[in-house]
PDB file of N, CA and C in Angstrom:
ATOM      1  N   UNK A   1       9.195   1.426  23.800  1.00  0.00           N
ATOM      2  CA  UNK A   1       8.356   1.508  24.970  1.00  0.00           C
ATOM      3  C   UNK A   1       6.898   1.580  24.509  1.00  0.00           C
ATOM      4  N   UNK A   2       6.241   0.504  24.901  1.00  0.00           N
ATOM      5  CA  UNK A   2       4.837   0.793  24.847  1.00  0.00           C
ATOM      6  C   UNK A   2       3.639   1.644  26.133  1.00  0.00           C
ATOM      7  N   UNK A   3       3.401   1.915  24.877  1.00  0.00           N
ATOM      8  CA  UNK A   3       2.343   3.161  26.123  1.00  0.00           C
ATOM      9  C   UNK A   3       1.324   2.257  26.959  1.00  0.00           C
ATOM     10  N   UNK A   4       0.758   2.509  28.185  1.00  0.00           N
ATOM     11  CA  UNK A   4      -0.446   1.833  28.531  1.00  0.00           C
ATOM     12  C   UNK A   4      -1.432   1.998  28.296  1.00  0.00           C
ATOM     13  N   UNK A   5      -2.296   2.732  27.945  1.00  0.00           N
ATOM     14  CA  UNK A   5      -3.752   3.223  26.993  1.00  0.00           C
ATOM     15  C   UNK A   5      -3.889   2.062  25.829  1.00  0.00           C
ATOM     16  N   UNK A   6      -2.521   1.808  24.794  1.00  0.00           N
ATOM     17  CA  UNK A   6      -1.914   1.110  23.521  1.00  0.00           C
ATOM     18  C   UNK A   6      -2.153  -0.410  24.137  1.00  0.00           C
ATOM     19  N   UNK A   7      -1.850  -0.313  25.288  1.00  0.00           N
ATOM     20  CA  UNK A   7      -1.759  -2.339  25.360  1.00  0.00           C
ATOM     21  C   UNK A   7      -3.398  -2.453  25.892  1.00  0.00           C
ATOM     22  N   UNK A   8      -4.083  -1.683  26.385  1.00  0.00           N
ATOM     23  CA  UNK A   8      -5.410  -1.959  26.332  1.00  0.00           C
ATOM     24  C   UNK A   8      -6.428  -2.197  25.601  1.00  0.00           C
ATOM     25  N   UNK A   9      -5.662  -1.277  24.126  1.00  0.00           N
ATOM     26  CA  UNK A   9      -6.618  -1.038  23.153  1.00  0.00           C
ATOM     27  C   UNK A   9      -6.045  -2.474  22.383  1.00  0.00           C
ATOM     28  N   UNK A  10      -4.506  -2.860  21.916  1.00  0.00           N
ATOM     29  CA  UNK A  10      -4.924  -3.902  21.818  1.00  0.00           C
ATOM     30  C   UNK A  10      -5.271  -5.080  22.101  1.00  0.00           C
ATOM     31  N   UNK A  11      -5.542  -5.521  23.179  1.00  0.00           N
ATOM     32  CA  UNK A  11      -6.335  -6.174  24.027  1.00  0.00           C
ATOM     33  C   UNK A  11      -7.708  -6.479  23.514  1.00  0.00           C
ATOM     34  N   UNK A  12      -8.220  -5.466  23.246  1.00  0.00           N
ATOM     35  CA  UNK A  12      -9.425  -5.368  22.825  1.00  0.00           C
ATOM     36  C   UNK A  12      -9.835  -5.406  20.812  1.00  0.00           C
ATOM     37  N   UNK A  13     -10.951  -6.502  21.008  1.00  0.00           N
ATOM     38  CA  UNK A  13     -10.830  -6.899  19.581  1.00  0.00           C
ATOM     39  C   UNK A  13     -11.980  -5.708  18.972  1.00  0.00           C
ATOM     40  N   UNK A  14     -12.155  -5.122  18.184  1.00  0.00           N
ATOM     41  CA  UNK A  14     -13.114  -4.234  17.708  1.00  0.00           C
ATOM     42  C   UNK A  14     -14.077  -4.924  17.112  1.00  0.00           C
ATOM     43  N   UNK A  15     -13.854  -6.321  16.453  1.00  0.00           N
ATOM     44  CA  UNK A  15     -15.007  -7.249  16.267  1.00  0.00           C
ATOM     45  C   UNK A  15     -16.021  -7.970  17.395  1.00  0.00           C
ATOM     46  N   UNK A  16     -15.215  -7.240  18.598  1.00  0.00           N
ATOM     47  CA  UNK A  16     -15.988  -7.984  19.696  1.00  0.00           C
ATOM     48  C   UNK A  16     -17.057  -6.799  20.872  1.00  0.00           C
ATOM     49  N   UNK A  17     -16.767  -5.719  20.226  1.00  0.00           N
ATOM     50  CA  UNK A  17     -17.683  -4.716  20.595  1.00  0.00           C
ATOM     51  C   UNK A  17     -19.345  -5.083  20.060  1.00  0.00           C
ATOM     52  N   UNK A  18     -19.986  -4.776  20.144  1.00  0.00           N
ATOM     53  CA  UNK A  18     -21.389  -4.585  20.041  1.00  0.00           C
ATOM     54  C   UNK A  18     -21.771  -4.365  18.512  1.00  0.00           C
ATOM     55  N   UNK A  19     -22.354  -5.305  18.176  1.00  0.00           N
ATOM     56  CA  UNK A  19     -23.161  -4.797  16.368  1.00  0.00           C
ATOM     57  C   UNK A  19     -23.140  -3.705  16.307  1.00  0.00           C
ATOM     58  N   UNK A  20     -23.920  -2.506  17.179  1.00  0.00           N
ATOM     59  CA  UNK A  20     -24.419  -1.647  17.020  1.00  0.00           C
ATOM     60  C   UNK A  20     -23.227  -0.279  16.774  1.00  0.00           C
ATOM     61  N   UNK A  21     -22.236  -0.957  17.804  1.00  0.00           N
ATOM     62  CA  UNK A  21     -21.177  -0.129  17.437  1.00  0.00           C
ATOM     63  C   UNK A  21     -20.303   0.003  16.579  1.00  0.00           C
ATOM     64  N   UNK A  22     -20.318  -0.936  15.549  1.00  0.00           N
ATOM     65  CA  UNK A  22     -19.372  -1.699  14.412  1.00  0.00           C
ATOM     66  C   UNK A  22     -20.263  -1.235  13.245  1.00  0.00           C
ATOM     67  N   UNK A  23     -21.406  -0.555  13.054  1.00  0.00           N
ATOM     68  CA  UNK A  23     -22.068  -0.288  12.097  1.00  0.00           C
ATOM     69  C   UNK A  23     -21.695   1.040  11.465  1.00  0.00           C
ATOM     70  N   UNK A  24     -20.797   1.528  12.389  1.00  0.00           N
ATOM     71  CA  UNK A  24     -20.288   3.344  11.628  1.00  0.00           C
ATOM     72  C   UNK A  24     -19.822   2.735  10.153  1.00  0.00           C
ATOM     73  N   UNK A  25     -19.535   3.838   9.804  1.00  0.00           N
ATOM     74  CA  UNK A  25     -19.213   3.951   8.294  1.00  0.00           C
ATOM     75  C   UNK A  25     -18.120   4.699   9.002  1.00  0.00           C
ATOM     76  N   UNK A  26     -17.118   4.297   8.897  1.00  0.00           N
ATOM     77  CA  UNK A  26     -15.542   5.304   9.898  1.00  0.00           C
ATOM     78  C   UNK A  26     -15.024   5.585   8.309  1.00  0.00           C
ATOM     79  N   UNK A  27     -15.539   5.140   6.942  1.00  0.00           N
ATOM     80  CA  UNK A  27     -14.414   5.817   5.867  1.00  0.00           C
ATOM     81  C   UNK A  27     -14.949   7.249   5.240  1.00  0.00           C
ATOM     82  N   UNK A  28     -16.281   7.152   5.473  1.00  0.00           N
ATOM     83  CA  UNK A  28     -17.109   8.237   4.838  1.00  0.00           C
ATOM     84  C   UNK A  28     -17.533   9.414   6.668  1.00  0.00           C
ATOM     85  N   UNK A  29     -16.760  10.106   6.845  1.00  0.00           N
ATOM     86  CA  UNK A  29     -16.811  11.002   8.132  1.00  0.00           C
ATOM     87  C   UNK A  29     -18.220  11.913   7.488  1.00  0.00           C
ATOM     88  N   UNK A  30     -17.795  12.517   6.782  1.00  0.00           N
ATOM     89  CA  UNK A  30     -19.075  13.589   6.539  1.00  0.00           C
ATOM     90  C   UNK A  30     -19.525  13.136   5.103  1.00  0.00           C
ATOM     91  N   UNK A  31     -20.356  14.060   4.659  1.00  0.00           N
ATOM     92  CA  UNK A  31     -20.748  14.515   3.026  1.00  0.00           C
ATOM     93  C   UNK A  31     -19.913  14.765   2.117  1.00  0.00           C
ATOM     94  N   UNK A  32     -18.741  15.246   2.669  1.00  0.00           N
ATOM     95  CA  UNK A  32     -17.611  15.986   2.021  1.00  0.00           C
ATOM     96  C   UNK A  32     -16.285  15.370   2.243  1.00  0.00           C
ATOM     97  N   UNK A  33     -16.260  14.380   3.706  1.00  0.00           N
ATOM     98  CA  UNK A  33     -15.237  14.191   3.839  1.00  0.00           C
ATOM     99  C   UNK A  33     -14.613  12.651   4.054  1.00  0.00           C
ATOM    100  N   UNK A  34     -13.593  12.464   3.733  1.00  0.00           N
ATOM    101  CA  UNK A  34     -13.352  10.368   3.646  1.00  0.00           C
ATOM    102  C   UNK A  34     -12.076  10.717   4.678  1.00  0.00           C
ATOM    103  N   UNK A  35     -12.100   9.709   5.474  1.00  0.00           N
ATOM    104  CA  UNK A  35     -10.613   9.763   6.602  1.00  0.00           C
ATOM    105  C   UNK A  35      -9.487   8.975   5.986  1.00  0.00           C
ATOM    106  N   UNK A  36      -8.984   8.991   6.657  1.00  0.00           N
ATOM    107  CA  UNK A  36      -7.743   8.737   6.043  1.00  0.00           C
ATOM    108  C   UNK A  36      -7.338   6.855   7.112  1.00  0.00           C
ATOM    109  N   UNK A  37      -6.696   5.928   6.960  1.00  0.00           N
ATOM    110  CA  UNK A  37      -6.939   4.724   7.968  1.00  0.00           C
ATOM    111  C   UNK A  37      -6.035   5.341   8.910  1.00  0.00           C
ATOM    112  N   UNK A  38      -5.370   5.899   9.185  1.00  0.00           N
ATOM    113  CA  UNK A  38      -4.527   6.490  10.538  1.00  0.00           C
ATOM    114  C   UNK A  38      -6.299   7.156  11.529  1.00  0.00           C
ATOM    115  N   UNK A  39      -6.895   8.009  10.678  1.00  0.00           N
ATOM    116  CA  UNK A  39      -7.953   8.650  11.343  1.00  0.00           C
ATOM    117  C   UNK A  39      -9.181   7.633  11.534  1.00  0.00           C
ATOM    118  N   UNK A  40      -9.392   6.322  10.441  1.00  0.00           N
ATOM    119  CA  UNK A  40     -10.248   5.881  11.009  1.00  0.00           C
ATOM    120  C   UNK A  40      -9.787   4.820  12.344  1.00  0.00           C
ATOM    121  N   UNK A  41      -8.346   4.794  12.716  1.00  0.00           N
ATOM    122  CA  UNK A  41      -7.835   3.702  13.460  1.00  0.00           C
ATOM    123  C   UNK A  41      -8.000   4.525  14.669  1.00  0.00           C
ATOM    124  N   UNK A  42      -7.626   5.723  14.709  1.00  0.00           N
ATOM    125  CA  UNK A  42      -8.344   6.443  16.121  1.00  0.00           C
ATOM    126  C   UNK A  42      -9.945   6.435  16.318  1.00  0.00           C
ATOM    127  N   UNK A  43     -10.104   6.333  15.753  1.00  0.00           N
ATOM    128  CA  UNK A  43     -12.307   6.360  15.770  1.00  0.00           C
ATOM    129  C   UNK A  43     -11.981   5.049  16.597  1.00  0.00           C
ATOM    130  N   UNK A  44     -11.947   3.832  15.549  1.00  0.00           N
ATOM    131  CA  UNK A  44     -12.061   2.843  16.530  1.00  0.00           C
ATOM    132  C   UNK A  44     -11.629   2.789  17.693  1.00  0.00           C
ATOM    133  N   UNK A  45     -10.481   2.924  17.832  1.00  0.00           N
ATOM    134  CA  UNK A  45      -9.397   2.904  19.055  1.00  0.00           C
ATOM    135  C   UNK A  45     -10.326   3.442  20.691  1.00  0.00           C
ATOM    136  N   UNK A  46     -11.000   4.636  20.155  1.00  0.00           N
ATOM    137  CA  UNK A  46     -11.621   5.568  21.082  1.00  0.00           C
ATOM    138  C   UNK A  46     -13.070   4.272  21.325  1.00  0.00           C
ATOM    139  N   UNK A  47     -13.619   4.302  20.548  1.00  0.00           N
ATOM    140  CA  UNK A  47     -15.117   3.168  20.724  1.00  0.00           C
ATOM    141  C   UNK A  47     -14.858   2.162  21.329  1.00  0.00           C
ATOM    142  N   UNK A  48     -13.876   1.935  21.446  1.00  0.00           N
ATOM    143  CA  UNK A  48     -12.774   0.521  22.105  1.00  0.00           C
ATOM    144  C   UNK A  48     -12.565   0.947  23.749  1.00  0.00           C
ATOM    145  N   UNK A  49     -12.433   1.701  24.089  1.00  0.00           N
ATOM    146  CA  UNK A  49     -11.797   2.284  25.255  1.00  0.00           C
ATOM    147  C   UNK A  49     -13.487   2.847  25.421  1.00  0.00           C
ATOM    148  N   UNK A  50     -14.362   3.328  25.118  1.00  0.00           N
ATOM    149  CA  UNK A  50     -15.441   4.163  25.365  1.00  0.00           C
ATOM    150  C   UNK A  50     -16.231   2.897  25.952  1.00  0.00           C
ATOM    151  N   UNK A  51     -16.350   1.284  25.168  1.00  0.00           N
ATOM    152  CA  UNK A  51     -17.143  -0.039  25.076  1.00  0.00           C
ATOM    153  C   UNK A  51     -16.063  -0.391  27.140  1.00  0.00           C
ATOM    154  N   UNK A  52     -14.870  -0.559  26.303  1.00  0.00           N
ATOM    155  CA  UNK A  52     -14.939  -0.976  28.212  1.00  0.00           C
ATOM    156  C   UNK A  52     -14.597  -0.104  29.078  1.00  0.00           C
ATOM    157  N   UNK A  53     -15.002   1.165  29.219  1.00  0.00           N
ATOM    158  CA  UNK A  53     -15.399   2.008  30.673  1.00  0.00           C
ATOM    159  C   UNK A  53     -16.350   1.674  30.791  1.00  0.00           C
TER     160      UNK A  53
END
């Protein structure tokens, strides 16, 4: 079963958001800290859903 939040997000291409929003650094979170790709796939996921509200 797919969730509905999930078929929106992929719907949505993250290369097709805004320069400005594609410029994070999602591997380097802090000074101290590197995410992990499960954690940077929620960053995007959220900027994705944040770009079309």
């Amino acid at each position: 079963m797919k969730l509905y939040l999930q078929s929106i997000i992929d719907d949505i291409s993250f290369d097709s958001l805004p320069p400005k929003w594609q410029n994070f650094d999602l591997a380097k979170f802090s000074k101290d800290k590197t995410l992990f790709d499960f954690q940077k796939q929620g960053l995007q996921n959220v900027l994705k859903l944040t770009f079309r509200t």
